[in-house]
Protein backbone atom coordinates (compact mmCIF):
# COMPACT_ATOMS: atom_id res chain seq x y z
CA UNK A 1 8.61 -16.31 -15.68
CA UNK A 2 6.99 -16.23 -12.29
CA UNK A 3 4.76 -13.28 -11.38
CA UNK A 4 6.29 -10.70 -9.42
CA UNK A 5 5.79 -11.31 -5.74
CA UNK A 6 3.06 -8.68 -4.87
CA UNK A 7 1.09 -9.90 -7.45
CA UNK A 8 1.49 -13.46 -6.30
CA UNK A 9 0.25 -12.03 -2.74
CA UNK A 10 -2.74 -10.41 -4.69
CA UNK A 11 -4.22 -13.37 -6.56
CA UNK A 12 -4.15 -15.71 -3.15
CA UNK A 13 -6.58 -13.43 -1.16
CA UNK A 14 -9.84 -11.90 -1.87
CA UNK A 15 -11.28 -8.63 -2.05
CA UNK A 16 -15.00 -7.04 -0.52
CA UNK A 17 -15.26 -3.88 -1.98
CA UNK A 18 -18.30 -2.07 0.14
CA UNK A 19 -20.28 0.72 -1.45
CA UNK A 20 -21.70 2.90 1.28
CA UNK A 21 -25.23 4.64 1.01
CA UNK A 22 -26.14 8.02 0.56
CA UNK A 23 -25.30 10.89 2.55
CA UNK A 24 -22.40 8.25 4.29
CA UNK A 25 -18.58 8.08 4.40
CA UNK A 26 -16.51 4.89 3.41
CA UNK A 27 -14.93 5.36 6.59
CA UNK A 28 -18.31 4.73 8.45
CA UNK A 29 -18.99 1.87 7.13
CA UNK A 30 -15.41 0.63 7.29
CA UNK A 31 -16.24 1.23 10.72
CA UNK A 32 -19.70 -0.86 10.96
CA UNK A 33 -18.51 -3.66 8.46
CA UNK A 34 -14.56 -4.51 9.23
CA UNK A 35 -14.92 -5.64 12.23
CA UNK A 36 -16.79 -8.74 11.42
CA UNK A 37 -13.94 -9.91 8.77
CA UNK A 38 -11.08 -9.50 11.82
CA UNK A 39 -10.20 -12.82 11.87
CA UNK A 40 -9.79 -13.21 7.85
CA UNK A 41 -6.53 -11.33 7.66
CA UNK A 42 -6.42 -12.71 4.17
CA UNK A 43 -9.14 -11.18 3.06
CA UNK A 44 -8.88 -7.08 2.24
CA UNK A 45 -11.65 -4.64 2.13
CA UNK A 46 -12.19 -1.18 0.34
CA UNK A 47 -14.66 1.57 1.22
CA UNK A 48 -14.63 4.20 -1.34
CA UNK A 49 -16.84 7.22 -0.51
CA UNK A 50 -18.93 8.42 -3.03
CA UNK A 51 -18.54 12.17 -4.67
CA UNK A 52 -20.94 14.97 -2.67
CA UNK A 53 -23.47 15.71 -5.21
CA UNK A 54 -26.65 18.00 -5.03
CA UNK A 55 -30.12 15.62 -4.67
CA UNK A 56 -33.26 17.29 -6.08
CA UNK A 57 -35.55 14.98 -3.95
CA UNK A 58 -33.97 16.49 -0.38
CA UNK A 59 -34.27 19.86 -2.28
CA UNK A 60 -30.74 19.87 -3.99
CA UNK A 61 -29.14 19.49 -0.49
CA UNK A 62 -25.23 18.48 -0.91
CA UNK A 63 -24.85 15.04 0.20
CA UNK A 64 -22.12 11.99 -0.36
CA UNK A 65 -23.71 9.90 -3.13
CA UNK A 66 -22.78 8.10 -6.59
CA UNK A 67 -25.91 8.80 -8.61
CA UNK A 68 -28.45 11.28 -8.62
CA UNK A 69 -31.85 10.26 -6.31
CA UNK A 70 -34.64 10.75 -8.50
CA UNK A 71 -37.75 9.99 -5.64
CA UNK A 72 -38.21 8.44 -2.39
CA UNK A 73 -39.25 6.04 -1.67
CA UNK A 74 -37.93 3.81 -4.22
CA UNK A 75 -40.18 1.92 -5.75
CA UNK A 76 -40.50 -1.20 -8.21
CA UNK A 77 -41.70 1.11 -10.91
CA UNK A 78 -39.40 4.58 -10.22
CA UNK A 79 -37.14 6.13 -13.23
CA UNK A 80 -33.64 5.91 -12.56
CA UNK A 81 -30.95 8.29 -13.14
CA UNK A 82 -28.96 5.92 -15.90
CA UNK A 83 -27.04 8.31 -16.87
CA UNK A 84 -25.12 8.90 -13.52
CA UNK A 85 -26.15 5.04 -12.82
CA UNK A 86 -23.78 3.95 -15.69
CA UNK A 87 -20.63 6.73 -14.47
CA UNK A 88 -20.78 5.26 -11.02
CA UNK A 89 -20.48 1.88 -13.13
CA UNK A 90 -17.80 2.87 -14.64
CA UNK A 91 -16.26 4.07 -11.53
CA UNK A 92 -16.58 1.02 -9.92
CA UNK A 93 -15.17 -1.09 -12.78
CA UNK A 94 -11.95 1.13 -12.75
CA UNK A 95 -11.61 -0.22 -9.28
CA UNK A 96 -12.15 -3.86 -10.30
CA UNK A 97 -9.71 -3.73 -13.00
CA UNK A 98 -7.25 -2.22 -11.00
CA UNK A 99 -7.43 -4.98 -8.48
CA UNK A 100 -7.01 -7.73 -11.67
CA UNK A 101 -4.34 -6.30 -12.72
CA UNK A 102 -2.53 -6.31 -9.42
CA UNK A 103 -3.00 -10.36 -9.51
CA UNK A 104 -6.55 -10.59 -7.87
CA UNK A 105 -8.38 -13.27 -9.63
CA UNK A 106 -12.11 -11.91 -10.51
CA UNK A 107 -13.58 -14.76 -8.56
CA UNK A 108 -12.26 -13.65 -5.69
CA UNK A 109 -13.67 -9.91 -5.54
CA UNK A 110 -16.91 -9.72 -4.12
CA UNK A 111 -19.35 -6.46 -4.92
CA UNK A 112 -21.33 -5.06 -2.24
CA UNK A 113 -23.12 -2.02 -0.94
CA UNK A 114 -25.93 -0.79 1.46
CA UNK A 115 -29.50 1.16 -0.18
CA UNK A 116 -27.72 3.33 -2.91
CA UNK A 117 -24.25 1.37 -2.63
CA UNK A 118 -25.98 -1.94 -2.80
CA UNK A 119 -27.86 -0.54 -6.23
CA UNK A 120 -24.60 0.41 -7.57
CA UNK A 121 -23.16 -3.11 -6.64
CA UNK A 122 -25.73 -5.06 -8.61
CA UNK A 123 -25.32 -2.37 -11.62
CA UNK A 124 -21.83 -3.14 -11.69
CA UNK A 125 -21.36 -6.59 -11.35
CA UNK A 126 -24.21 -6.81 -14.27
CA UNK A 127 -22.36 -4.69 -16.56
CA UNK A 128 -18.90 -6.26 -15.80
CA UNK A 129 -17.73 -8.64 -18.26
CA UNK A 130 -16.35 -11.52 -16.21
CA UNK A 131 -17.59 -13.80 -13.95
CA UNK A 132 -16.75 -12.43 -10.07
CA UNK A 133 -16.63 -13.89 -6.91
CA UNK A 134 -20.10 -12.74 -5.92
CA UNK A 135 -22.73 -9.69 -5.17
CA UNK A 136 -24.22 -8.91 -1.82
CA UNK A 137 -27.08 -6.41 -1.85
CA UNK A 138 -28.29 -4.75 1.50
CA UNK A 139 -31.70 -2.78 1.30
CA UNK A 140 -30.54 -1.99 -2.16
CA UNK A 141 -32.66 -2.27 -5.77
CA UNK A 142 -31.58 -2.57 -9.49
CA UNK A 143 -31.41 0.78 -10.74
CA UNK A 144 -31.20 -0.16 -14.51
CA UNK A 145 -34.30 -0.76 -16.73
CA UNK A 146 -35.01 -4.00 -18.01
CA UNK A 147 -34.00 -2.92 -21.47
CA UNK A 148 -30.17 -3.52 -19.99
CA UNK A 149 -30.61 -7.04 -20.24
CA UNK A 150 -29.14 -8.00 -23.48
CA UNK A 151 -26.45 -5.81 -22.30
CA UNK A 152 -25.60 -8.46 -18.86
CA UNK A 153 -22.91 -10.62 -20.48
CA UNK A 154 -22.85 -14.80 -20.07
CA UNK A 155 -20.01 -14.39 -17.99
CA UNK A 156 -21.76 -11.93 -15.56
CA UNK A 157 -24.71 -13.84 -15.24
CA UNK A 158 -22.49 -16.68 -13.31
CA UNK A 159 -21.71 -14.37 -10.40
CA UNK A 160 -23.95 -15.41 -7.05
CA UNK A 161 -25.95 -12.84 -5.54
CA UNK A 162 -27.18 -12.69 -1.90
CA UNK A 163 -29.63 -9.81 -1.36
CA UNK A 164 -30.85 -8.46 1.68
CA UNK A 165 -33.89 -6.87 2.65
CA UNK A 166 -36.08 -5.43 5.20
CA UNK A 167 -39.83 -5.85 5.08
CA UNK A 168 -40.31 -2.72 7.12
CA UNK A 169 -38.14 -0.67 5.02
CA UNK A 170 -39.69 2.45 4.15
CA UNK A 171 -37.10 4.20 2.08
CA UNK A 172 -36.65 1.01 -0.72
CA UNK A 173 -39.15 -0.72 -0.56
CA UNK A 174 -39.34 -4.42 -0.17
CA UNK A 175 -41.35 -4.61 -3.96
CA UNK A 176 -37.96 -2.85 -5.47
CA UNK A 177 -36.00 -5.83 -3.90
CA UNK A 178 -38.35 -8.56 -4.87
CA UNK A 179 -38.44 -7.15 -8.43
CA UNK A 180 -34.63 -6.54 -8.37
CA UNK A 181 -34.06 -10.36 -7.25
CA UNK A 182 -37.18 -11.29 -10.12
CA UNK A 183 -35.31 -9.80 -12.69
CA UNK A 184 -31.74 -11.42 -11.91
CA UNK A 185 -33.24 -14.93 -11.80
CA UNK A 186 -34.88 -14.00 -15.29
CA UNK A 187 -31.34 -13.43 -16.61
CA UNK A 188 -30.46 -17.05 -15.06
CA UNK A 189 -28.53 -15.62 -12.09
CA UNK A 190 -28.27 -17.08 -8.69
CA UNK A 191 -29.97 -14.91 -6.31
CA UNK A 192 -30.67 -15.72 -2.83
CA UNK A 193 -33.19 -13.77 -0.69
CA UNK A 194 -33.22 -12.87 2.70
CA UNK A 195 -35.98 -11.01 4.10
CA UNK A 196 -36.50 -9.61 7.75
CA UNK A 197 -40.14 -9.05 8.91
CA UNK A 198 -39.33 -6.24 11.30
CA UNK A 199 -36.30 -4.74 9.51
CA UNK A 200 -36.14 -1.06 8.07
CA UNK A 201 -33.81 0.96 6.22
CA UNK A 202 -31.00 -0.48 8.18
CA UNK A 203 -28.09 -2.61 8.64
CA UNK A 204 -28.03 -5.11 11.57
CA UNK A 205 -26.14 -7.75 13.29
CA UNK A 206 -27.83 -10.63 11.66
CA UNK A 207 -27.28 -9.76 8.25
CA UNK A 208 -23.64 -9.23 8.74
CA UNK A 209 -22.74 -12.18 10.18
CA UNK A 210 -24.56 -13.91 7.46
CA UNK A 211 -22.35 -11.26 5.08
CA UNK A 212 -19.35 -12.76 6.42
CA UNK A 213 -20.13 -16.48 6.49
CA UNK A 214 -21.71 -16.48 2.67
CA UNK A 215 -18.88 -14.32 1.75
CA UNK A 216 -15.62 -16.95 3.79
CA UNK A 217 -17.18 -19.95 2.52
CA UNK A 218 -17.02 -19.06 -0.63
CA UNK A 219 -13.20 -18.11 -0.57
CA UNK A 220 -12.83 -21.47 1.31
CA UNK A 221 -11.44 -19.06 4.46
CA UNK A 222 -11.94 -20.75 7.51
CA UNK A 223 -13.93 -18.94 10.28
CA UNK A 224 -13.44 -17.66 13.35
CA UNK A 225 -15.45 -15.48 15.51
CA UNK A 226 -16.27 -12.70 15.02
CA UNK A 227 -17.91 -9.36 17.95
CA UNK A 228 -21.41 -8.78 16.66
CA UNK A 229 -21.71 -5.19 16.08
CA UNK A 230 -25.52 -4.16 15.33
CA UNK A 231 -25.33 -0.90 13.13
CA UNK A 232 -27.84 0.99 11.35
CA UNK A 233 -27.63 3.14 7.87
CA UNK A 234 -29.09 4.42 5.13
């Protein structure tokens, strides 16, 4: 029997599923990010916005964020918040199945996020159990210990990563992405990083055109061109 039609749609196109940062909306970065995917009509994209949650760090102030914020800045060495790291994960893989069983094939979802959101990506396509179509992490870190190796299955370990990262960051620091990127390729991942001299805590121009490219080839989209929009976040 031939799969429904909708679900036919689903499993030819691909899916970027975006994971803002702290204290941001889905629609903001919908707003920063979508443009530079306008001429991939093909291709969807989701931006979820996190739950508002009280931070101790900015003195239990009410923010939009998917796990609690233990320090800043982040560091290679700072104690995570696994606990609400691993319900975000959750979270996101409701969303993943959800698109697989609509038709999407897993290859063809990517994972990404900016600072918190790109932390949550990398914890999530880690913990998922199949292979996806990749994970892009922007000014982000891994926010699992070590110990939650033996816990990354073979499958996950075949999905590319692209990381991003900002040598002038002040807010994740550039030793949390090194060590993040350190400890993928010790799991035998692919993991490609880029690294700006004069970049903060911020998403620019550069980055997401590189986003988009690493991201159409990939899905064998062709490319058009896209309005360079130079944003900034956190």
């Amino acid at each position: 029997m031939a799969p429904p039609p909708a679900a036919a749609a689903a499993a030819e196109r691909g899916l970027v599923l975006w994971l803002h940062g702290s204290a941001e909306t889905g629609e903001q970065s919908r707003a920063q990010v979508a443009p530079y995917f306008s001429a991939a009509p093909e291709l969807r994209l989701s931006f979820p916005t996190a739950p508002t949650v009280p931070i101790a760090c900015y003195g239990d102030e009410v923010i939009n964020a998917w796990f609690g914020i233990p320090e800043v800045p982040i560091t290679a060495t700072t104690v995570r918040d696994e606990k609400g790291v691993l319900k975000a994960v959750e979270h996101v893989h409701e969303m993943i199945n959800q698109e697989v069983a609509a038709g999407t094939c897993p290859t063809n979802i990517f994972v990404s996020g900016l600072s918190q959101g790109g932390a949550l990506a990398i914890a999530s396509v880690l913990l998922y159990p199949k292979t996806l179509g990749g994970c892009v992490v922007f000014s982000g870190s891994v926010p699992l210990s070590k110990s939650f190796a033996e816990r990354v299955s073979a499958e996950a370990r075949k999905t590319p990563v692209l990381w991003f990262h900002g040598m002038a960051d002040r807010l994740v620091l550039i030793e949390a992405g090194h060590a993040g990127c350190e400890f993928l390729q010790e799991l035998g991942m692919a993991c490609e990083f880029k690294a700006y001299p004069d970049l903060g805590h911020s998403l620019v121009d550069e980055e997401l055109q590189y986003f988009r490219q690493w991201i159409l080839q990939r899905l064998e989209i062709s490319q058009g061109t896209e309005t360079a929009r130079p944003s900034s976040s956190s």
